[in-house]
N, C-alpha and C. Protein backbone atom coordinates (compact mmCIF):
# COMPACT_ATOMS: atom_id res chain seq x y z
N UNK A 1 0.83 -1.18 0.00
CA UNK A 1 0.00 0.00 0.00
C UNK A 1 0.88 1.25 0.00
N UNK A 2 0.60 2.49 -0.74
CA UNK A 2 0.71 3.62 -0.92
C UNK A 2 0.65 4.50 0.38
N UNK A 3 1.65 4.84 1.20
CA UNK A 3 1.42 5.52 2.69
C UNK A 3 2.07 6.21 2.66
N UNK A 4 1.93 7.62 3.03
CA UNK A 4 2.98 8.95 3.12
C UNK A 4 4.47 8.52 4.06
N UNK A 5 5.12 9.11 3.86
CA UNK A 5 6.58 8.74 3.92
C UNK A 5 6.56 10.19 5.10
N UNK A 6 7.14 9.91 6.06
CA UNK A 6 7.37 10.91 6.50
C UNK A 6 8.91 11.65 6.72
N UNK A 7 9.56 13.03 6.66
CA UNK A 7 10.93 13.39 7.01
C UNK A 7 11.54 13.20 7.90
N UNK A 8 12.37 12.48 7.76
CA UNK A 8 13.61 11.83 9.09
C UNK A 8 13.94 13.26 9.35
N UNK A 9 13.57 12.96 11.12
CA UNK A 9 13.96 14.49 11.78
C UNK A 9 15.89 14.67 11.68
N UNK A 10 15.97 16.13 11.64
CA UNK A 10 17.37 16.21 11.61
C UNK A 10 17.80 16.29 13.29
N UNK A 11 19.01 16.24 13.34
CA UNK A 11 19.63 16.38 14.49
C UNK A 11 19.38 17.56 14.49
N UNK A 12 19.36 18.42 16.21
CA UNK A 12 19.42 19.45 16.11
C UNK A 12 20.75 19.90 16.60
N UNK A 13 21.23 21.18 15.93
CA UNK A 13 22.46 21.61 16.03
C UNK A 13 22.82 22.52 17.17
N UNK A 14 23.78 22.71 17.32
CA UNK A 14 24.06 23.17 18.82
C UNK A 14 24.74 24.65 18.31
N UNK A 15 24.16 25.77 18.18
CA UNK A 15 24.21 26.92 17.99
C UNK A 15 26.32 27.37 18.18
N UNK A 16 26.32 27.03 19.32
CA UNK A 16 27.91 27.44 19.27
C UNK A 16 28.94 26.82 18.52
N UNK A 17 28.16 25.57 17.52
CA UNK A 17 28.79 24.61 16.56
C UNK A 17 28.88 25.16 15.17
N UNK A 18 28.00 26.45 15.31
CA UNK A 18 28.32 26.88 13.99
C UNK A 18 29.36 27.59 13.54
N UNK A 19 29.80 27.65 12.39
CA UNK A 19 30.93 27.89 11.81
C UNK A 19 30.73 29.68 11.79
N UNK A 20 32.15 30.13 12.60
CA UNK A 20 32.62 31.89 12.43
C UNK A 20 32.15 32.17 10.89
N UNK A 21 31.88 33.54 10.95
CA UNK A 21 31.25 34.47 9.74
C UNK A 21 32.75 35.49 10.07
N UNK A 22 33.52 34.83 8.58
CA UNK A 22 34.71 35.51 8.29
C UNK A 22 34.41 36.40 7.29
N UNK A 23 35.55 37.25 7.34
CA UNK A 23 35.77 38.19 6.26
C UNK A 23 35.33 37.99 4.85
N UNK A 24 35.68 36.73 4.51
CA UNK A 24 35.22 35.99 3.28
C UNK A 24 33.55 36.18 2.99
N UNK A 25 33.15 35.35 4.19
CA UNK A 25 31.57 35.39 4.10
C UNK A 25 31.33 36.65 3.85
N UNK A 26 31.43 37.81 4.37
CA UNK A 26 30.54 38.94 4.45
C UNK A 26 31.23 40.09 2.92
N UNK A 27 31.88 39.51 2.50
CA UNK A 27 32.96 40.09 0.93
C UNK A 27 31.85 39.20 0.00
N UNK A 28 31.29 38.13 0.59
CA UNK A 28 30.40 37.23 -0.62
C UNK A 28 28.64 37.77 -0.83
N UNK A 29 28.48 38.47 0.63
CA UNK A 29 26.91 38.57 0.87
C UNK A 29 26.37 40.13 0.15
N UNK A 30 24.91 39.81 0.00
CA UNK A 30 24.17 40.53 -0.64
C UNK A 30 24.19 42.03 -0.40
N UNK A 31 24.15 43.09 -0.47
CA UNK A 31 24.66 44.40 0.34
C UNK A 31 23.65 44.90 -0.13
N UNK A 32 23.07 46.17 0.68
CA UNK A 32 21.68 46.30 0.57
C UNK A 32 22.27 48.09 0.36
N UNK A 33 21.68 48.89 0.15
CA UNK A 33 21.85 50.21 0.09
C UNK A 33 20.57 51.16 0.12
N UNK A 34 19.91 51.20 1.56
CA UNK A 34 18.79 51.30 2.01
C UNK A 34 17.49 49.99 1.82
N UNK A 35 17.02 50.10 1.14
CA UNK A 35 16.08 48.98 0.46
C UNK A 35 16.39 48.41 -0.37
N UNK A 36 17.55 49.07 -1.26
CA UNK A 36 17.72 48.50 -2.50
C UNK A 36 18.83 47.48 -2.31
N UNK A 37 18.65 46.10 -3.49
CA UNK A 37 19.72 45.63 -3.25
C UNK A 37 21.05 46.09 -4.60
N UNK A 38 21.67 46.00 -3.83
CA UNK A 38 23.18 46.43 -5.15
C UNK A 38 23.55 45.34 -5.89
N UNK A 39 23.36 45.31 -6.94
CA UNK A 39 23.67 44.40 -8.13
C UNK A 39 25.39 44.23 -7.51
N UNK A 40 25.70 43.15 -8.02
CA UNK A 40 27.16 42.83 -8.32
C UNK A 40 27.49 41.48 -9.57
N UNK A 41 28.34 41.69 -9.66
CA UNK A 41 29.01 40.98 -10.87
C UNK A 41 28.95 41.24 -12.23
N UNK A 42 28.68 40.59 -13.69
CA UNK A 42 28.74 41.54 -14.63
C UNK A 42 27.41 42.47 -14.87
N UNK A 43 28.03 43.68 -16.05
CA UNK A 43 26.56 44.35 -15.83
C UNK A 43 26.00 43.92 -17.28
N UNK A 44 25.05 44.41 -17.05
CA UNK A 44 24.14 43.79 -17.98
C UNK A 44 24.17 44.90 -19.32
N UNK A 45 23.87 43.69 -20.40
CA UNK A 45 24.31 44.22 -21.79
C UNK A 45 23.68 45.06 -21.96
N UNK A 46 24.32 46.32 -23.14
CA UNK A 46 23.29 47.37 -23.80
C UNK A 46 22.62 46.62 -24.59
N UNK A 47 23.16 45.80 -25.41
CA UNK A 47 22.04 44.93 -26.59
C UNK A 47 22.63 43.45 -26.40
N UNK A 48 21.53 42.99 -25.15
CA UNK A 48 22.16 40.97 -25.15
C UNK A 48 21.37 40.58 -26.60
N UNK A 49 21.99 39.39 -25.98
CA UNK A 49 22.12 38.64 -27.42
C UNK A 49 21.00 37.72 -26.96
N UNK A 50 20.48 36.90 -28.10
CA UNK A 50 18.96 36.30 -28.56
C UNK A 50 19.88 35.23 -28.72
N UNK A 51 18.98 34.00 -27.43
CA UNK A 51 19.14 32.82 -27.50
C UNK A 51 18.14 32.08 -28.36
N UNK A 52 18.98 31.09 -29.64
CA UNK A 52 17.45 30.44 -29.83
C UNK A 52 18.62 29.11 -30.73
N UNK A 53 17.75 28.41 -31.32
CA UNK A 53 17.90 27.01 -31.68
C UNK A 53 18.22 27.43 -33.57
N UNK A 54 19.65 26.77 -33.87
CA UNK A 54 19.43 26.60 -34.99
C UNK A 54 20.24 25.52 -35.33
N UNK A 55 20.27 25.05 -37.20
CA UNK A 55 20.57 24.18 -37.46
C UNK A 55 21.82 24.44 -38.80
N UNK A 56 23.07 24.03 -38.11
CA UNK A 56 24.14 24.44 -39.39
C UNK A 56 24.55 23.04 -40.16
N UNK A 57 24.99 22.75 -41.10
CA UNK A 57 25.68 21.85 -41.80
C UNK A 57 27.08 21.82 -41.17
N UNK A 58 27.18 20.24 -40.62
CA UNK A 58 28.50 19.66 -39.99
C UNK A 58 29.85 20.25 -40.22
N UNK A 59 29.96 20.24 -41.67
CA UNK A 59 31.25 20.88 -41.76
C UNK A 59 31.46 22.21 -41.73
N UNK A 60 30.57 23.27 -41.71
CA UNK A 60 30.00 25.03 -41.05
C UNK A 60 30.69 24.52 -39.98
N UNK A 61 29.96 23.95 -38.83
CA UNK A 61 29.99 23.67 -37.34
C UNK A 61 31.92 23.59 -37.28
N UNK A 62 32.24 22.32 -37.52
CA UNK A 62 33.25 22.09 -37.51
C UNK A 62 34.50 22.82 -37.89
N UNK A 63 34.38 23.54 -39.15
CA UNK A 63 35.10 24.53 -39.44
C UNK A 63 35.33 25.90 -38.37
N UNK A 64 34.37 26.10 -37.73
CA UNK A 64 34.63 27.26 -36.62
C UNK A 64 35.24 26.32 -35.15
N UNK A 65 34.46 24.96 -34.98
CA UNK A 65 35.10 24.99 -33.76
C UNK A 65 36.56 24.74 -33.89
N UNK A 66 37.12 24.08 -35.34
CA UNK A 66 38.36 24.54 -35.36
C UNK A 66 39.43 25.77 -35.25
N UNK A 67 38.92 26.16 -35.20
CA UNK A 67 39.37 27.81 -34.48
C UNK A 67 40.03 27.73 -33.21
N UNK A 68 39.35 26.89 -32.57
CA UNK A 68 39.33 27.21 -30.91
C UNK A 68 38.10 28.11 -30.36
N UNK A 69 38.84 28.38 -28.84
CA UNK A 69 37.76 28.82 -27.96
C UNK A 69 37.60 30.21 -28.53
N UNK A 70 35.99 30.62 -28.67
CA UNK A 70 35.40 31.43 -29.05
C UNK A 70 34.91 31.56 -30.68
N UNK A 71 34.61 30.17 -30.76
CA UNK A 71 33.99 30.17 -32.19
C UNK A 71 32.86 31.18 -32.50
N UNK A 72 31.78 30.64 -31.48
CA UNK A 72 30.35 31.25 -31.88
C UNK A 72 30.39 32.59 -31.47
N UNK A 73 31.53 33.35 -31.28
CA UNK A 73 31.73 34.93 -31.29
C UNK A 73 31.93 34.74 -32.61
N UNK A 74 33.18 34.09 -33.26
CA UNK A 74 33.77 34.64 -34.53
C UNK A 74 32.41 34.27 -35.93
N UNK A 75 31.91 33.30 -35.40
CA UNK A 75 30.00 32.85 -36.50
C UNK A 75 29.53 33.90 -36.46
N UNK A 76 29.56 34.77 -35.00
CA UNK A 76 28.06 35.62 -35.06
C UNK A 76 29.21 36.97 -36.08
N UNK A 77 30.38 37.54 -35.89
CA UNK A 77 30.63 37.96 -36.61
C UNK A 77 30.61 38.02 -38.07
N UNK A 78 30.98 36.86 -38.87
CA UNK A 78 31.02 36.07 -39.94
C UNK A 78 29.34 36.69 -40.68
N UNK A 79 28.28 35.95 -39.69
CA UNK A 79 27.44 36.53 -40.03
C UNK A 79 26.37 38.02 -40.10
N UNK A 80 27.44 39.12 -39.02
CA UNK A 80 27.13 40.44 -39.08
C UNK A 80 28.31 41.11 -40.50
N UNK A 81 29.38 40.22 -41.00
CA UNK A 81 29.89 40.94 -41.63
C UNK A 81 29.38 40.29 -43.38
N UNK A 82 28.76 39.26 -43.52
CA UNK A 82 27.37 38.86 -44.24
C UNK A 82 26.90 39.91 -44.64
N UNK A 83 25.98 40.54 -43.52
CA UNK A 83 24.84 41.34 -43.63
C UNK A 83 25.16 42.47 -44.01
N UNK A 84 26.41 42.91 -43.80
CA UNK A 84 27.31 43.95 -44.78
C UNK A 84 27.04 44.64 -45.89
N UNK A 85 27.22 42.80 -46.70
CA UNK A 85 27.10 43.26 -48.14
C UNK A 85 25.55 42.69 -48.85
N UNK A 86 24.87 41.75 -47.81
CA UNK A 86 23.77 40.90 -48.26
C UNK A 86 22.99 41.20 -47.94
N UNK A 87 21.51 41.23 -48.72
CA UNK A 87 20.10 42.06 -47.88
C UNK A 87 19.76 40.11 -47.54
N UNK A 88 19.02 40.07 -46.10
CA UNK A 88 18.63 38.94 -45.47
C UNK A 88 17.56 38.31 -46.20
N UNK A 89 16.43 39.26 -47.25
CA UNK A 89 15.41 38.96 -47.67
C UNK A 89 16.11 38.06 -48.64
């Protein structure tokens, strides 16, 4: 038969067992600046880029990842310097 399972209680922890809040920790935490919270890490693009699904022919593919790291920068170029000389229609 089908019977609810119940959560194995945890131990309870003994407050003076917890681990010091170092310098580290508080260099990692959220920083507030009245109400607001302060962004950190990168900032966000003037024009991000459009994730979506497409489909290239193997040897396209292959030919850039031979390049090395940072192919699909040097594609999306490839294909802004395309649009250059080519109308998309």
């Amino acid at each position: 038969m089908n019977e609810n399972k119940h959560a194995t209680p945890t131990a309870l922890m003994d407050p003076d067992d917890a681990p010091e809040l170092d310098d580290a920790f508080f260099e990692r935490a959220d920083e507030f600046l009245g109400g607001q919270l302060v962004r950190r890490g990168r900032p966000r693009a003037e024009k991000p880029k459009q994730a979506l699904t497409v489909r290239y022919d193997p040897e396209v593919v292959a030919a850039f990842k031979a390049t090395g790291k940072g192919w699909q920068t040097r594609m999306n170029d490839a294909l802004k310097d395309w649009l250059k000389t080519h109308s998309p229609a």
